[in-house]
N, C-alpha and C. Protein backbone atom coordinates (compact mmCIF):
# COMPACT_ATOMS: atom_id res chain seq x y z
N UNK A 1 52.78 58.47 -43.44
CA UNK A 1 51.96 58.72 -42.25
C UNK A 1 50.67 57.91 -42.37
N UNK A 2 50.62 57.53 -41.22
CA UNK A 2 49.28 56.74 -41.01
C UNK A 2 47.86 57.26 -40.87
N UNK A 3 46.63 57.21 -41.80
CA UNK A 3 45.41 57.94 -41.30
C UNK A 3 44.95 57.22 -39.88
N UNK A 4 44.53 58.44 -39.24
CA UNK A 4 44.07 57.87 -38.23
C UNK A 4 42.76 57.46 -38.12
N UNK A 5 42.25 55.82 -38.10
CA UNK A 5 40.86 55.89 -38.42
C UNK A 5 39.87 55.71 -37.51
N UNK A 6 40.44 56.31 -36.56
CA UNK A 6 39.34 57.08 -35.77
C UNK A 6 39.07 58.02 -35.47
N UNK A 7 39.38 59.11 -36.64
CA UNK A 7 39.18 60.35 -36.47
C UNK A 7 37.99 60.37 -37.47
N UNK A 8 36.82 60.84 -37.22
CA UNK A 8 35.76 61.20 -37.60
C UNK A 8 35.72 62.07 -39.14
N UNK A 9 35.19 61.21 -40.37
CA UNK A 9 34.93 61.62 -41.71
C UNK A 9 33.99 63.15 -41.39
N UNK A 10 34.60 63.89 -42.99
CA UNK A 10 33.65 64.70 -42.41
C UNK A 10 32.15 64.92 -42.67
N UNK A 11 31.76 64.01 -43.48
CA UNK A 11 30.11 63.71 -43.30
C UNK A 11 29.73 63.29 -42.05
N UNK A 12 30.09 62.62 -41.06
CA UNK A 12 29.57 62.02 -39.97
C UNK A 12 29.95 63.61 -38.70
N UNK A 13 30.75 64.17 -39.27
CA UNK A 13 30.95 65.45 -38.38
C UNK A 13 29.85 66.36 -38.56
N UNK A 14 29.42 66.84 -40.02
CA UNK A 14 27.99 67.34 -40.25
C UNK A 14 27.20 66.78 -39.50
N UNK A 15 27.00 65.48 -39.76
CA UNK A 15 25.64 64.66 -39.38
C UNK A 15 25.09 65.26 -37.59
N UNK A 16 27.06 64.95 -37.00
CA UNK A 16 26.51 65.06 -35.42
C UNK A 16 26.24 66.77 -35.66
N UNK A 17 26.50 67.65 -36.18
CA UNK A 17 26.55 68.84 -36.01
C UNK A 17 24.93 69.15 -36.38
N UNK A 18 24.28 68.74 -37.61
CA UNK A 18 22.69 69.08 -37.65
C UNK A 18 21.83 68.14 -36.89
N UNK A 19 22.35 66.75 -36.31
CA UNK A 19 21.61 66.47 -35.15
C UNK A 19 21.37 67.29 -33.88
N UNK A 20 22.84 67.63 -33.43
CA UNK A 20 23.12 68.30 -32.37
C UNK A 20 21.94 69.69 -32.28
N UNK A 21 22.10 70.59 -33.62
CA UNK A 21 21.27 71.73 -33.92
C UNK A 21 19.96 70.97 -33.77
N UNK A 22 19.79 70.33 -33.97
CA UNK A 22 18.12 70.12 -34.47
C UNK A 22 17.16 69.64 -33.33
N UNK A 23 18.24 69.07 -31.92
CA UNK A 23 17.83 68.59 -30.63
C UNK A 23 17.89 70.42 -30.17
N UNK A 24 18.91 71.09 -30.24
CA UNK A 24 18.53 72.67 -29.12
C UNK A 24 17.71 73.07 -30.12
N UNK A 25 17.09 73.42 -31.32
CA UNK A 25 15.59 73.90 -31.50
C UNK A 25 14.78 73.35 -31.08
N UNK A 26 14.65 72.06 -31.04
CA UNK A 26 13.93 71.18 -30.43
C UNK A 26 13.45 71.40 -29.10
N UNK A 27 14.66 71.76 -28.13
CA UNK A 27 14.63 72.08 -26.97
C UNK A 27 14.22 73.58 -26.56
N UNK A 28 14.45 74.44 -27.39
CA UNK A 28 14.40 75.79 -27.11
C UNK A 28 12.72 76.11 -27.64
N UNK A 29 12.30 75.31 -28.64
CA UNK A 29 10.40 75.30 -28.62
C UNK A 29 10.11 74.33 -27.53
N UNK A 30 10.15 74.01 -26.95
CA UNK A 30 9.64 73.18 -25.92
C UNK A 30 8.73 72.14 -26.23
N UNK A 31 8.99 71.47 -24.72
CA UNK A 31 8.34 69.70 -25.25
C UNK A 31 6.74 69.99 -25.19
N UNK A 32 6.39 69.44 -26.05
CA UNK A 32 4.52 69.12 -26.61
C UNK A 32 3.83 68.83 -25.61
N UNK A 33 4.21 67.66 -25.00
CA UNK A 33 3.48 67.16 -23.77
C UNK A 33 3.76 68.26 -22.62
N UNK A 34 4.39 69.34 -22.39
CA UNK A 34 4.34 69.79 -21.14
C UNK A 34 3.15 71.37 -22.02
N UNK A 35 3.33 71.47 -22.90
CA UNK A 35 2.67 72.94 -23.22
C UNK A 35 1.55 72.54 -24.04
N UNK A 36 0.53 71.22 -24.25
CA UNK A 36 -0.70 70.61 -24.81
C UNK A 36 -1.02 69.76 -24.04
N UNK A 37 -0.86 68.68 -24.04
CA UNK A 37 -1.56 68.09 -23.40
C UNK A 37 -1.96 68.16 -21.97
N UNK A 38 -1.29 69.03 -20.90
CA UNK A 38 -2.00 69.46 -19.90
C UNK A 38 -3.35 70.09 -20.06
N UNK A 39 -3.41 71.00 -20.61
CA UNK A 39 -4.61 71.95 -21.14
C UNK A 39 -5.48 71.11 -21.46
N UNK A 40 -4.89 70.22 -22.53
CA UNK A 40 -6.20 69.01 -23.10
C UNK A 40 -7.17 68.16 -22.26
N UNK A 41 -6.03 68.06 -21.47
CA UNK A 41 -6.73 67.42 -20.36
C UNK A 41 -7.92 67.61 -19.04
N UNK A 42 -7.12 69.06 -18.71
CA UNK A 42 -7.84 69.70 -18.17
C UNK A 42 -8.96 70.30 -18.52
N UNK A 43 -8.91 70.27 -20.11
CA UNK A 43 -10.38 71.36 -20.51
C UNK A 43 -11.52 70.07 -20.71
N UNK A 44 -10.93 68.92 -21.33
CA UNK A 44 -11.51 67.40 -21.34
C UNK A 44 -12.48 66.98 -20.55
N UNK A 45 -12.06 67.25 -19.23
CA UNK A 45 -12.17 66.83 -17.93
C UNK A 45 -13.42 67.83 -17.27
N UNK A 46 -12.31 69.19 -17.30
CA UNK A 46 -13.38 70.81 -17.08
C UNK A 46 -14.62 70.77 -17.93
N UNK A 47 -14.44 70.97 -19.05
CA UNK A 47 -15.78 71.31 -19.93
C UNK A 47 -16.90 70.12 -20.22
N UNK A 48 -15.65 68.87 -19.94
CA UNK A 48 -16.71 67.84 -19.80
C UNK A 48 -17.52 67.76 -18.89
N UNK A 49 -17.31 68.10 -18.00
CA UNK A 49 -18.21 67.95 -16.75
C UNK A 49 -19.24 69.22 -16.52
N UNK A 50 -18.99 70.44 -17.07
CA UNK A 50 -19.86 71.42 -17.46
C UNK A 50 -21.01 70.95 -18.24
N UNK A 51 -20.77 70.68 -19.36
CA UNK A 51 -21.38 69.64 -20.71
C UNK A 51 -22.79 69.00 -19.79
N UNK A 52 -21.84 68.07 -18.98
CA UNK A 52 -22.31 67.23 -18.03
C UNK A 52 -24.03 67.98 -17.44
N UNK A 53 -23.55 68.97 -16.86
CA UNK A 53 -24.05 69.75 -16.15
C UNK A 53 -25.11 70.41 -17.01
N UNK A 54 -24.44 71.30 -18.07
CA UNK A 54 -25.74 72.02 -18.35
C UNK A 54 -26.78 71.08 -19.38
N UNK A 55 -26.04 70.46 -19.97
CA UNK A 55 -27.05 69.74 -21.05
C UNK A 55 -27.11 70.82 -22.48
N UNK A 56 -27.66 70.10 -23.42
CA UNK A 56 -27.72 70.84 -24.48
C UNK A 56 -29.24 71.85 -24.57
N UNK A 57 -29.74 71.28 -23.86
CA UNK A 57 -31.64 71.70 -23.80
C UNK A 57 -31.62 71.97 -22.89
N UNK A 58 -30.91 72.26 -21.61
CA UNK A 58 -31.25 73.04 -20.27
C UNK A 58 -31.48 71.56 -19.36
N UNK A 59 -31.21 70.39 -19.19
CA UNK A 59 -31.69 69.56 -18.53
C UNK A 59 -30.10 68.93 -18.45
N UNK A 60 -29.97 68.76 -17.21
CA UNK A 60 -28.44 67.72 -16.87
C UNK A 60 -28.66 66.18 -17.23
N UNK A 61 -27.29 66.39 -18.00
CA UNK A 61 -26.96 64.90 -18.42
C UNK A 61 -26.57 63.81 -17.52
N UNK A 62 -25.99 64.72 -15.89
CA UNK A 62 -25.37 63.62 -14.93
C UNK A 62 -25.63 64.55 -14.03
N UNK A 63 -25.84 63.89 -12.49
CA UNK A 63 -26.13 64.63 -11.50
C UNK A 63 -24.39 65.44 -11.00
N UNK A 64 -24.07 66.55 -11.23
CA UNK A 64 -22.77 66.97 -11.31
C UNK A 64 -23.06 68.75 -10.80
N UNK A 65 -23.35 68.91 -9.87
CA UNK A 65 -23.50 70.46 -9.45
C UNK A 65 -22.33 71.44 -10.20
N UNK A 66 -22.94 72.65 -10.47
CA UNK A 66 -22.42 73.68 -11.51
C UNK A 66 -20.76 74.31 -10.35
N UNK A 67 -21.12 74.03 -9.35
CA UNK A 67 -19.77 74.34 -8.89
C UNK A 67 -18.98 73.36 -8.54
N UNK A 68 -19.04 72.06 -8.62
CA UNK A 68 -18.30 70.81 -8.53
C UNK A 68 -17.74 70.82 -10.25
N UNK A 69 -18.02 71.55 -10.98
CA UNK A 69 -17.46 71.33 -12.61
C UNK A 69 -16.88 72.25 -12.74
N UNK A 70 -17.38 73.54 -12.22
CA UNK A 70 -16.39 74.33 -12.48
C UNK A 70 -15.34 73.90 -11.17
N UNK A 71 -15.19 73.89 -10.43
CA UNK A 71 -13.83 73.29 -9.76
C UNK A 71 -13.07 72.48 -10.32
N UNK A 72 -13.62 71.58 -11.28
CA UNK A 72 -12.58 70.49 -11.85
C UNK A 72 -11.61 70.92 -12.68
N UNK A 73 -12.74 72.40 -13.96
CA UNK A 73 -12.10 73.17 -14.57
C UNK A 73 -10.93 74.08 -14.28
N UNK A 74 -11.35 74.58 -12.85
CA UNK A 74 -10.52 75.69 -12.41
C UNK A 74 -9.00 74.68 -12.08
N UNK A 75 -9.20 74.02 -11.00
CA UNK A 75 -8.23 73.06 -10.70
C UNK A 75 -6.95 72.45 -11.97
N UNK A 76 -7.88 71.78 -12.87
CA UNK A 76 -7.99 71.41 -13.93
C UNK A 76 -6.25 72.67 -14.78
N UNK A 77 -6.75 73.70 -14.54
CA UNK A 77 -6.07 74.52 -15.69
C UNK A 77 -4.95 75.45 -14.47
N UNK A 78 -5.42 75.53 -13.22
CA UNK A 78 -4.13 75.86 -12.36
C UNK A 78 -2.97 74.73 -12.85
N UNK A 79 -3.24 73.52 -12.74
CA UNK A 79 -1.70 72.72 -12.69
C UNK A 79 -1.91 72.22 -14.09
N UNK A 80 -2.66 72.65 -15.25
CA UNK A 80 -1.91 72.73 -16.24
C UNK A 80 -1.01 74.07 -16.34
N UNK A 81 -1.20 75.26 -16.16
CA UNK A 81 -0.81 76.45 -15.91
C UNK A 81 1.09 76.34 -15.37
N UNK A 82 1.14 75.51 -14.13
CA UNK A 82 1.79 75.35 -14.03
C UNK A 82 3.10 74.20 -14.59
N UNK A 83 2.24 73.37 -15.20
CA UNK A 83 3.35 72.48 -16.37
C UNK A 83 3.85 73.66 -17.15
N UNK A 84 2.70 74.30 -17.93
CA UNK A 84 3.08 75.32 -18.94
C UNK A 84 4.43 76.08 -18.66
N UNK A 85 4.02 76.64 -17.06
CA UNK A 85 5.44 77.58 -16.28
C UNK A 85 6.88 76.70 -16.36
N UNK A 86 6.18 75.46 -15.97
CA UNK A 86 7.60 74.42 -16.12
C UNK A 86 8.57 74.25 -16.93
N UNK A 87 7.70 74.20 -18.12
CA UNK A 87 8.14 73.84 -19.49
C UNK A 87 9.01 75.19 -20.03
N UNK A 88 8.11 75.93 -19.66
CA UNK A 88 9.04 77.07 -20.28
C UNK A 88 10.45 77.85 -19.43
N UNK A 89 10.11 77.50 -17.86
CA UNK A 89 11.37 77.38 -17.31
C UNK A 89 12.59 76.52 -17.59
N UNK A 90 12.08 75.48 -18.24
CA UNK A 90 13.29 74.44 -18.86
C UNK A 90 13.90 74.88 -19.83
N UNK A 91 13.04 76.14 -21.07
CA UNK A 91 13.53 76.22 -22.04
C UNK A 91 14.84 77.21 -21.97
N UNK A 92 14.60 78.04 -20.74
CA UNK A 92 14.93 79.35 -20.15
C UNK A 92 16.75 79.04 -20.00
N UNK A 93 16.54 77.44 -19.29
CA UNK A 93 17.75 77.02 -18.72
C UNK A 93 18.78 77.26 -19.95
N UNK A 94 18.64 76.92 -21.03
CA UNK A 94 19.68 77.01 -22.37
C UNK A 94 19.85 78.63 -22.67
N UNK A 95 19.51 79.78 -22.25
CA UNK A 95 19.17 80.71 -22.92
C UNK A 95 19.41 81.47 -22.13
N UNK A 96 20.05 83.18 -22.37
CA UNK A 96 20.79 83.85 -21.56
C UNK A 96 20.61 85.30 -21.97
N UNK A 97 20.38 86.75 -21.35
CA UNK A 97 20.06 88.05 -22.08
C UNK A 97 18.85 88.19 -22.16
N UNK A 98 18.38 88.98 -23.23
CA UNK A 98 17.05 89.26 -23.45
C UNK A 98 16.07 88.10 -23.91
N UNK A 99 16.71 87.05 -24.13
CA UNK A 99 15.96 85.87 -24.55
C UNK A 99 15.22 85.08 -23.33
N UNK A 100 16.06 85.30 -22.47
CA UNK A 100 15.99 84.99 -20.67
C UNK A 100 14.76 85.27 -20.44
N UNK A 101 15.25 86.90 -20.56
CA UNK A 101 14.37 87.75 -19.57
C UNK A 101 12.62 87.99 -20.55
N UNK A 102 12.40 87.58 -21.47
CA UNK A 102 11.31 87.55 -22.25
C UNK A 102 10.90 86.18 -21.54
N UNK A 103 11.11 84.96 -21.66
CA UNK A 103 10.92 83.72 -21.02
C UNK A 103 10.28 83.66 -19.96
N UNK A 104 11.04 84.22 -18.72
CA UNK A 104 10.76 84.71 -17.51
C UNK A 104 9.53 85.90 -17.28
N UNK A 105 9.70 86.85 -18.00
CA UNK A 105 8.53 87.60 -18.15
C UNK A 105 7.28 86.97 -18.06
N UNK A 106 7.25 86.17 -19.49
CA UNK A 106 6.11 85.41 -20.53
C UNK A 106 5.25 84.63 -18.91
N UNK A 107 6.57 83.77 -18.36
CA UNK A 107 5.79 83.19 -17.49
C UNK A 107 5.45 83.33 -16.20
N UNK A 108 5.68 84.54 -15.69
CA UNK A 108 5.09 85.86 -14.68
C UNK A 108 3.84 85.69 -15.10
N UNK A 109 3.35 86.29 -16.97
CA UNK A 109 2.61 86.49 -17.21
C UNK A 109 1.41 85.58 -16.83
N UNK A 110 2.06 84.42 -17.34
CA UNK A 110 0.90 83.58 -17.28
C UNK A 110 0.05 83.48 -15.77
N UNK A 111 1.05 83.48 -14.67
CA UNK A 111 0.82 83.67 -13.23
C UNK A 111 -0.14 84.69 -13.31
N UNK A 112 -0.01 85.92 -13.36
CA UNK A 112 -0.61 86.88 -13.41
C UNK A 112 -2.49 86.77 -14.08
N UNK A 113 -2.47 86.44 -15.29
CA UNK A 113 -3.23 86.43 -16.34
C UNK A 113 -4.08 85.13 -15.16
N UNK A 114 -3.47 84.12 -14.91
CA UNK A 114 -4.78 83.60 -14.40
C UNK A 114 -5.26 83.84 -13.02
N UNK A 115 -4.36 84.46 -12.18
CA UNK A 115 -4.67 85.27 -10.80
C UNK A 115 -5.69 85.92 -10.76
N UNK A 116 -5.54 87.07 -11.91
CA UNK A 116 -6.20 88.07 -12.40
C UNK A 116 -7.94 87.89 -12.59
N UNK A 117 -8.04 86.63 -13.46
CA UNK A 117 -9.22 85.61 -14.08
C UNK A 117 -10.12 85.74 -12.80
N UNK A 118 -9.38 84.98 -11.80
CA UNK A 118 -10.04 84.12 -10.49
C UNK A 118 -10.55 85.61 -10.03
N UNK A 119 -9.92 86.24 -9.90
CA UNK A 119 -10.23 87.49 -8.56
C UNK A 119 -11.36 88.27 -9.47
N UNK A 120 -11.47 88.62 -10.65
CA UNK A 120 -12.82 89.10 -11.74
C UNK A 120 -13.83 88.16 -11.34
N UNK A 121 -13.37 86.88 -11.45
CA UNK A 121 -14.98 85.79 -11.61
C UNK A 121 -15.53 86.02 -10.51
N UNK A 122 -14.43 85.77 -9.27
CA UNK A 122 -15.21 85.87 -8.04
C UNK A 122 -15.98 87.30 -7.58
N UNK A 123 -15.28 88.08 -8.04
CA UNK A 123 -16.43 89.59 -7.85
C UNK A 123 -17.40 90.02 -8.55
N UNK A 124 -16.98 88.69 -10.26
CA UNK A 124 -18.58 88.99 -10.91
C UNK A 124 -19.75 88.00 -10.86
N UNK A 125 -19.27 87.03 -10.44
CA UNK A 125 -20.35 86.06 -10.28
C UNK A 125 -21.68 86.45 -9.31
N UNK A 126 -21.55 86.68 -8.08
CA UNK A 126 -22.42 86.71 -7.45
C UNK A 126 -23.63 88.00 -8.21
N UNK A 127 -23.42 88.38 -9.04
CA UNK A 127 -24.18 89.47 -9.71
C UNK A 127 -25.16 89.01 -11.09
N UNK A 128 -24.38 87.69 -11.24
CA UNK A 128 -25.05 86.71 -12.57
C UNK A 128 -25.98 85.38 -12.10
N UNK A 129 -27.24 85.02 -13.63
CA UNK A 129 -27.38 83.93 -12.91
C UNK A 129 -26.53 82.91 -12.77
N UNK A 130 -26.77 82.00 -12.11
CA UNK A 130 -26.14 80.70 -12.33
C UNK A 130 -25.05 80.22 -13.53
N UNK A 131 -25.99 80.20 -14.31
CA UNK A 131 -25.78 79.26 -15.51
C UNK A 131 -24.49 80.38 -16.49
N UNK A 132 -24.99 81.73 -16.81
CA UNK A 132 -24.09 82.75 -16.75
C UNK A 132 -22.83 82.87 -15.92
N UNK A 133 -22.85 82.66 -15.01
CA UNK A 133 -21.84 82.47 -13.86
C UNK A 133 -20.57 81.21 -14.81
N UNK A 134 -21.50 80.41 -14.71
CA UNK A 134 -20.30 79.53 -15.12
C UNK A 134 -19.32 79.64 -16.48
N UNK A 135 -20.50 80.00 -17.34
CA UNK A 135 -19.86 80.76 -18.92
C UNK A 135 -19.07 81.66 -18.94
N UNK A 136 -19.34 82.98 -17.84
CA UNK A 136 -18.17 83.72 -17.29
C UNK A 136 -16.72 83.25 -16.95
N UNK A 137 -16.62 82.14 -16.04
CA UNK A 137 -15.93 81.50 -15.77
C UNK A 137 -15.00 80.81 -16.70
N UNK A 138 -16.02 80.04 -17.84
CA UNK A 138 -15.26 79.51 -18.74
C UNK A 138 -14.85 80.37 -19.96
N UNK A 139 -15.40 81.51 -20.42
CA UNK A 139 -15.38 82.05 -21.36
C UNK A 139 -14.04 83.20 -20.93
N UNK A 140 -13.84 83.62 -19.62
CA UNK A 140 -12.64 84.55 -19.18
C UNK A 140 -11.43 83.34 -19.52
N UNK A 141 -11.57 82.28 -18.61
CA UNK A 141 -10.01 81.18 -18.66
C UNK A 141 -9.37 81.46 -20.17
N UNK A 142 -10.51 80.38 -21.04
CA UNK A 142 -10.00 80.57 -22.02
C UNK A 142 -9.37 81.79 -23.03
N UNK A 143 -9.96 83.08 -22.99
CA UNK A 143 -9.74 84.23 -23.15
C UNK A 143 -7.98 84.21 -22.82
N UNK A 144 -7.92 84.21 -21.55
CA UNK A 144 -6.41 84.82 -20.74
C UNK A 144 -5.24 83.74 -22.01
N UNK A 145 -5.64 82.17 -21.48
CA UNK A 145 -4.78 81.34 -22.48
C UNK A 145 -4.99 81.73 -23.66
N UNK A 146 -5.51 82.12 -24.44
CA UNK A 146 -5.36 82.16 -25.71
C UNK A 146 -4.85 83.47 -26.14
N UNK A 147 -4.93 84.60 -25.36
CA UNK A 147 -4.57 86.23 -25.33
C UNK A 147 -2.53 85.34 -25.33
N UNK A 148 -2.11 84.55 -24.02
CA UNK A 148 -1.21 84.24 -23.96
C UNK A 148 -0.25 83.41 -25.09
N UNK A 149 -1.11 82.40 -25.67
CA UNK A 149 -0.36 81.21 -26.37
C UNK A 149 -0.17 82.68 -27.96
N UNK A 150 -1.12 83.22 -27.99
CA UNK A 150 -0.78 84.39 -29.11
C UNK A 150 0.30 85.18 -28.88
N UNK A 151 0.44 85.47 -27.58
CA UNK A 151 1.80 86.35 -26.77
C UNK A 151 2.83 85.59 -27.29
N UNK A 152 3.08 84.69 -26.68
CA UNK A 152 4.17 83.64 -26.84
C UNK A 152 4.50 83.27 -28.13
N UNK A 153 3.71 82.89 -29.26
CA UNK A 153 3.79 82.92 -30.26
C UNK A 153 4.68 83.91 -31.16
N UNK A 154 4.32 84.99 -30.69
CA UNK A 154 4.55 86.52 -31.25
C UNK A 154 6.20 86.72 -31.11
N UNK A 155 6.08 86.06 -29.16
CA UNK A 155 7.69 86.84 -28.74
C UNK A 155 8.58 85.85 -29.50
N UNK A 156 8.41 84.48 -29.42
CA UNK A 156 9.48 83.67 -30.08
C UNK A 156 9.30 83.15 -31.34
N UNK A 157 8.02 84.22 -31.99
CA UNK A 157 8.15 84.14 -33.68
C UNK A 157 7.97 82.49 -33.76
N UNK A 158 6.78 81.98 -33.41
CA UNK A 158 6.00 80.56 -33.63
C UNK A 158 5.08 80.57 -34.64
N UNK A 159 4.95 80.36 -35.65
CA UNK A 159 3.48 80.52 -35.84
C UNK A 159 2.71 79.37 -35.28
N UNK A 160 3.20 78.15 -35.14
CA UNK A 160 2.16 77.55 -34.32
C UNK A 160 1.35 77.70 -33.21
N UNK A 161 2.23 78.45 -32.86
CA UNK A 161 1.89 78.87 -31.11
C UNK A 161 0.69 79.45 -31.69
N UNK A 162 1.27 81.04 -32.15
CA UNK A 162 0.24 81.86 -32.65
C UNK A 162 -0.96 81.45 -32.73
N UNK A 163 -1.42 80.67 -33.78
CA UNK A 163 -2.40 80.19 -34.55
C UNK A 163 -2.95 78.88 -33.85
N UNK A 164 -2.29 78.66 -32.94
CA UNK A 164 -2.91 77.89 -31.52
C UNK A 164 -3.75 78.68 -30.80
N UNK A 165 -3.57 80.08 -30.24
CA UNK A 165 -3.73 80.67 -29.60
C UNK A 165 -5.05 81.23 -30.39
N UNK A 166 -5.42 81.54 -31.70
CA UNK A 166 -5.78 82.05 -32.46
C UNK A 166 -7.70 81.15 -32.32
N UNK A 167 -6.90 79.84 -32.94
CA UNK A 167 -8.15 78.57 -32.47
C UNK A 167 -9.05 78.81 -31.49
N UNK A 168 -7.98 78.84 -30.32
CA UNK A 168 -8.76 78.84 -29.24
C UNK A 168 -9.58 80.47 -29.15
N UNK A 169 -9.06 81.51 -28.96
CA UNK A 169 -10.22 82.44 -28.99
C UNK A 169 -11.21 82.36 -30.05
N UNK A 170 -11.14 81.48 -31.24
CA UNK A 170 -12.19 81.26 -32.49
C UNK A 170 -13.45 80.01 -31.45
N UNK A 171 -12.85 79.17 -31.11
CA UNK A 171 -13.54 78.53 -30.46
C UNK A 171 -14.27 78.74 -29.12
N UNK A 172 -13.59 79.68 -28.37
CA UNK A 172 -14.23 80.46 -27.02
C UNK A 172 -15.48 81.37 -27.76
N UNK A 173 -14.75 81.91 -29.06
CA UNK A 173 -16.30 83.37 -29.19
C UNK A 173 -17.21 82.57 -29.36
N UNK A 174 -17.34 81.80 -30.43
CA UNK A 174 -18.56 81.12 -31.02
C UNK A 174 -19.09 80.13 -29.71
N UNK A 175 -18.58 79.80 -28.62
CA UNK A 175 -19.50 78.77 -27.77
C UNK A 175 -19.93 80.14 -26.80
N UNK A 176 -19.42 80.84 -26.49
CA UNK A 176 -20.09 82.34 -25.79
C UNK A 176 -21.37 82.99 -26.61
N UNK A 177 -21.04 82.83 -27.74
CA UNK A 177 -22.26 83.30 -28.69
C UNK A 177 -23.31 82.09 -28.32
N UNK A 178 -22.93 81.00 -28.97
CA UNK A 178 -24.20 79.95 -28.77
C UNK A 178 -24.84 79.42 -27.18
N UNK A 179 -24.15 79.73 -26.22
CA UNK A 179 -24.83 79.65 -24.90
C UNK A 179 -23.47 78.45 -24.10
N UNK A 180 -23.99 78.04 -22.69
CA UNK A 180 -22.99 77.71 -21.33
C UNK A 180 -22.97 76.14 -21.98
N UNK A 181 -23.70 75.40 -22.37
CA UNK A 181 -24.07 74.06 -22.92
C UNK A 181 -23.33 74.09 -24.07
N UNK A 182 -23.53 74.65 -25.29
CA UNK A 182 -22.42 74.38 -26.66
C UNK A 182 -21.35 75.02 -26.23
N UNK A 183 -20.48 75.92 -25.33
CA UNK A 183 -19.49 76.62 -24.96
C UNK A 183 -18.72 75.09 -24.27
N UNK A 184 -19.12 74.71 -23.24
CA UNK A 184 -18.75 73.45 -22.82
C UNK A 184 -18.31 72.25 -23.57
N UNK A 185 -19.58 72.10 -24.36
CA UNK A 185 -19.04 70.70 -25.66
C UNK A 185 -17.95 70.83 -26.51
N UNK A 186 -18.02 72.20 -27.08
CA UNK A 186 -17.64 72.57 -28.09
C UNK A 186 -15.63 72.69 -27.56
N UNK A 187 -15.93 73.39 -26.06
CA UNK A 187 -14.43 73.07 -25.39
C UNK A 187 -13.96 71.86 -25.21
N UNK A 188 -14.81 71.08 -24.38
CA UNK A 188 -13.86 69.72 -24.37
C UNK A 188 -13.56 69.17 -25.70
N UNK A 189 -14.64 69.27 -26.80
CA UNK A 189 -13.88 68.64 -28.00
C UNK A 189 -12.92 69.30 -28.82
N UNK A 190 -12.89 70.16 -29.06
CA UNK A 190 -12.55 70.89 -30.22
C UNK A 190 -11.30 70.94 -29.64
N UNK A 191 -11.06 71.80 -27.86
CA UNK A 191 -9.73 72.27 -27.73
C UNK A 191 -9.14 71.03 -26.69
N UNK A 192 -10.20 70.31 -25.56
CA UNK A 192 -9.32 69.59 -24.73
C UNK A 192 -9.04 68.34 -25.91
N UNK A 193 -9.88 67.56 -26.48
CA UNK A 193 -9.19 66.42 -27.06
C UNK A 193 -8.41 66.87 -28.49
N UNK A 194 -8.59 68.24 -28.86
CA UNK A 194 -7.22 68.71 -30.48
C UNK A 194 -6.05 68.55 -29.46
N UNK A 195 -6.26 69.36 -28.28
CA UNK A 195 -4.95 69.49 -27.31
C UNK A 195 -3.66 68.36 -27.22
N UNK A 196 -5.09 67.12 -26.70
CA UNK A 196 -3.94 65.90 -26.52
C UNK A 196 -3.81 65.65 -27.61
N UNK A 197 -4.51 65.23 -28.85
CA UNK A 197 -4.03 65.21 -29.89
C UNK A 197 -2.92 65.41 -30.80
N UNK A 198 -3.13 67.01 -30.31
CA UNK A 198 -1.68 67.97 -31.01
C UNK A 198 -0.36 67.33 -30.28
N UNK A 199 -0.68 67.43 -29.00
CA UNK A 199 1.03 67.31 -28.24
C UNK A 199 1.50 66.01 -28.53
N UNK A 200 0.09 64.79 -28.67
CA UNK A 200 0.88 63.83 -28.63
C UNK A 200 1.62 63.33 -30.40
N UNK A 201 1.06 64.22 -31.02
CA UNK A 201 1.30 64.40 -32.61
C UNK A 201 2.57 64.78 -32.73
N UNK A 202 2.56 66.29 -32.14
CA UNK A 202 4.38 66.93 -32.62
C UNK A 202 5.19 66.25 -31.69
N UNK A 203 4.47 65.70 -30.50
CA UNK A 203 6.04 64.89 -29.95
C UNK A 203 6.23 63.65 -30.47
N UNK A 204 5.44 63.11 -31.02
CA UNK A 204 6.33 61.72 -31.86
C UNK A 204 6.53 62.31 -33.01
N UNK A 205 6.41 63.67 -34.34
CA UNK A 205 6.73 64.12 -35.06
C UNK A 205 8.32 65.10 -34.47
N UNK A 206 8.25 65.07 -33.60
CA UNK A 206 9.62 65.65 -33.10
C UNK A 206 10.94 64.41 -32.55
């Protein structure tokens, strides 16, 4: 009898079999660029232009009104918000049962969590000054995402996620402690440019 030699050795049958595995984990943590670098961008952009605004000494660095920055911010983190929803609706597609329905939940949540944000700021602001106003603003956002990326972390047993999530409320307390000016800097650098950083890191590491 003749081998047939195109029937596949069985090292090259492994090979496709832990490739194959190693693309659906791959797929089932989701892609970098849809769950970092939106955020990065947006907080980059958001807190930069806060930054902008308040100055480190109380004096503006660029003529940029306190509600033209926070709009960029707010804007800014709605349609990252919604990549986030995206991304994790893609992951959803492979996945069936309680794995589903946690997925789907998670990203209700996120809907929710920043709905929630907007409708607080707007009934507490008019009660603060100004400059307070906006720290409110920025100091709740980040709060909700980082309460979340810890959620998420938790349900699908990440620790990256986790300890993503973790950062960022380390980095929200301490610029709330130090005032609306280091809260701002301290966001666009630390979390909007680690952000792009990170995603664009684990996705060419992935």
């Amino acid at each position: 009898m003749v081998e047939d030699e195109s029937a596949s050795s069985p090292e090259e049958m492994l090979r496709v079999i832990e490739e194959q595995s190693d693309a659906t984990v791959k797929w089932l943590r989701g892609d970098p660029l849809l769950l970092y670098v939106p955020w990065g961008v947006a907080w980059l952009l958001g807190f930069g232009a806060l930054f902008l605004h308040y100055g480190l000494d109380g004096r503006p660095y660029a003529p940029i009104s306190q509600m033209q920055a926070v709009g960029v911010l707010m804007a800014g983190q709605i349609v990252a918000g919604a990549f986030t929803a995206y991304g994790i609706a893609r992951m959803n597609r492979l996945t069936r049962g309680d794995l589903s329905a946690r997925g789907a939940m998670f990203g209700y949540a996120w809907s929710a969590g920043i709905a929630l944000m907007i409708i607080i700021c707007v009934r507490m602001s008019p009660q603060l000054p100004p400059q307070e106003t906006g720290l409110l603003w920025a100091g709740i956002s980040l709060m909700v995402v980082a309460v979340l990326y810890m959620a998420g972390g938790a349900i699908w047993l990440t620790r990256q996620t986790f300890f993503v999530g973790a950062w960022i409320a380390g980095v929200n307390a301490l610029g709330v402690l130090l005032g609306a000016g280091w809260h701002a800097l301290l966001s666009a650098v630390l979390l909007g440019g680690g952000f792009i950083a990170a995603g664009l890191w684990l996705r060419r590491r992935a």
